[in-house]
Protein backbone atom coordinates (compact mmCIF):
# COMPACT_ATOMS: atom_id res chain seq x y z
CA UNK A 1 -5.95 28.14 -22.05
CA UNK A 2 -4.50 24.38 -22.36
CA UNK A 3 -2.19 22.86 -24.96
CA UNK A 4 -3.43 19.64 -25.87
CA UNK A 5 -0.46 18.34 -24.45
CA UNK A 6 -1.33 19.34 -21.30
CA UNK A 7 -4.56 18.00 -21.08
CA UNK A 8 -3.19 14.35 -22.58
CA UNK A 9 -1.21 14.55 -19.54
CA UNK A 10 -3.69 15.23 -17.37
CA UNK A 11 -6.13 12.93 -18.53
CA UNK A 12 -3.34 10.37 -18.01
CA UNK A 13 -2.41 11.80 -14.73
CA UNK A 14 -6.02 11.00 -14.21
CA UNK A 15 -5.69 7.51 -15.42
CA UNK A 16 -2.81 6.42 -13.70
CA UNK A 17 -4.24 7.63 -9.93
CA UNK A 18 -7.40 6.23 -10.57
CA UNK A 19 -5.73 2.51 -11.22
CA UNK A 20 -3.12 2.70 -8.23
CA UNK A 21 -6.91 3.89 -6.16
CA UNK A 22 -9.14 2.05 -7.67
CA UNK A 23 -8.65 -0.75 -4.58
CA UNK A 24 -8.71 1.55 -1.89
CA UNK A 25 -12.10 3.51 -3.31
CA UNK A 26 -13.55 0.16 -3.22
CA UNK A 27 -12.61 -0.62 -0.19
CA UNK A 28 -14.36 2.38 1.21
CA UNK A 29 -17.49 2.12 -0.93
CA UNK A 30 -16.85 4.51 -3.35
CA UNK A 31 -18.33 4.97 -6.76
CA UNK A 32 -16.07 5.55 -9.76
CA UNK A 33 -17.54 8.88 -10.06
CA UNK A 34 -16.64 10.00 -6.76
CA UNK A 35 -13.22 8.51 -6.65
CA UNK A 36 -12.52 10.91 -9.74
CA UNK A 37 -14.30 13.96 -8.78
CA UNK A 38 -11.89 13.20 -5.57
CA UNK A 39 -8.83 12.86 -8.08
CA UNK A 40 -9.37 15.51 -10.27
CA UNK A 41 -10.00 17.98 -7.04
CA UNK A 42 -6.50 17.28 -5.92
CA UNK A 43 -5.12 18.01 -8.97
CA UNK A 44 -6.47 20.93 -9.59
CA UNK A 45 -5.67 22.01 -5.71
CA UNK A 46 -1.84 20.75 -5.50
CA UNK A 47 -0.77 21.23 -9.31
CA UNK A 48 2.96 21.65 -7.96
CA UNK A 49 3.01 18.35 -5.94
CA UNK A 50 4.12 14.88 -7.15
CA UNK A 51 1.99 11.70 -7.37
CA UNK A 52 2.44 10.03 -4.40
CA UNK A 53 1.75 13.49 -2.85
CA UNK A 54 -1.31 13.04 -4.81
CA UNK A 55 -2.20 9.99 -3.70
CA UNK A 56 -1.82 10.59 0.23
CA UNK A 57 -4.11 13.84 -0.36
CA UNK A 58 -6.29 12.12 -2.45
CA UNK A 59 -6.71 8.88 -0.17
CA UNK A 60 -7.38 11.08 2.97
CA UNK A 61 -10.14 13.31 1.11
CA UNK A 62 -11.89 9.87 0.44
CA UNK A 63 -11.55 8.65 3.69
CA UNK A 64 -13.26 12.18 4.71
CA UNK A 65 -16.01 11.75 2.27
CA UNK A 66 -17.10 8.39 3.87
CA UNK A 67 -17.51 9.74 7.72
């Protein structure tokens, strides 16, 4: 089960990859919605990776959920 300090940080975690995608989802088309179902997906899948390790994973699913 989670501490509540690790679910503040992962709501933030959350937060902060949403911002630094938020151009790029729109750019593509994508609702808000699906940008974090995208987000918290890699997250969950890569929980021993760093952000912008994050971010490249996360930026190519969305790519691949717009073909």
């Amino acid at each position: 089960m989670s501490t509540e300090p690790e679910i503040t940080h992962r709501r933030a975690s959350i937060q902060l990859m949403m911002r630094r995608l938020d151009g790029f989802a729109r750019g593509l088309g994508l609702s808000e919605t699906a940008t974090r179902q995208v987000v918290e997906q890699v997250l969950a899948d890569m929980p021993g990776h760093d952000s912008d390790e994050h971010l490249i994973e996360a930026r190519h699913r969305m790519i691949m959920a717009t073909v």
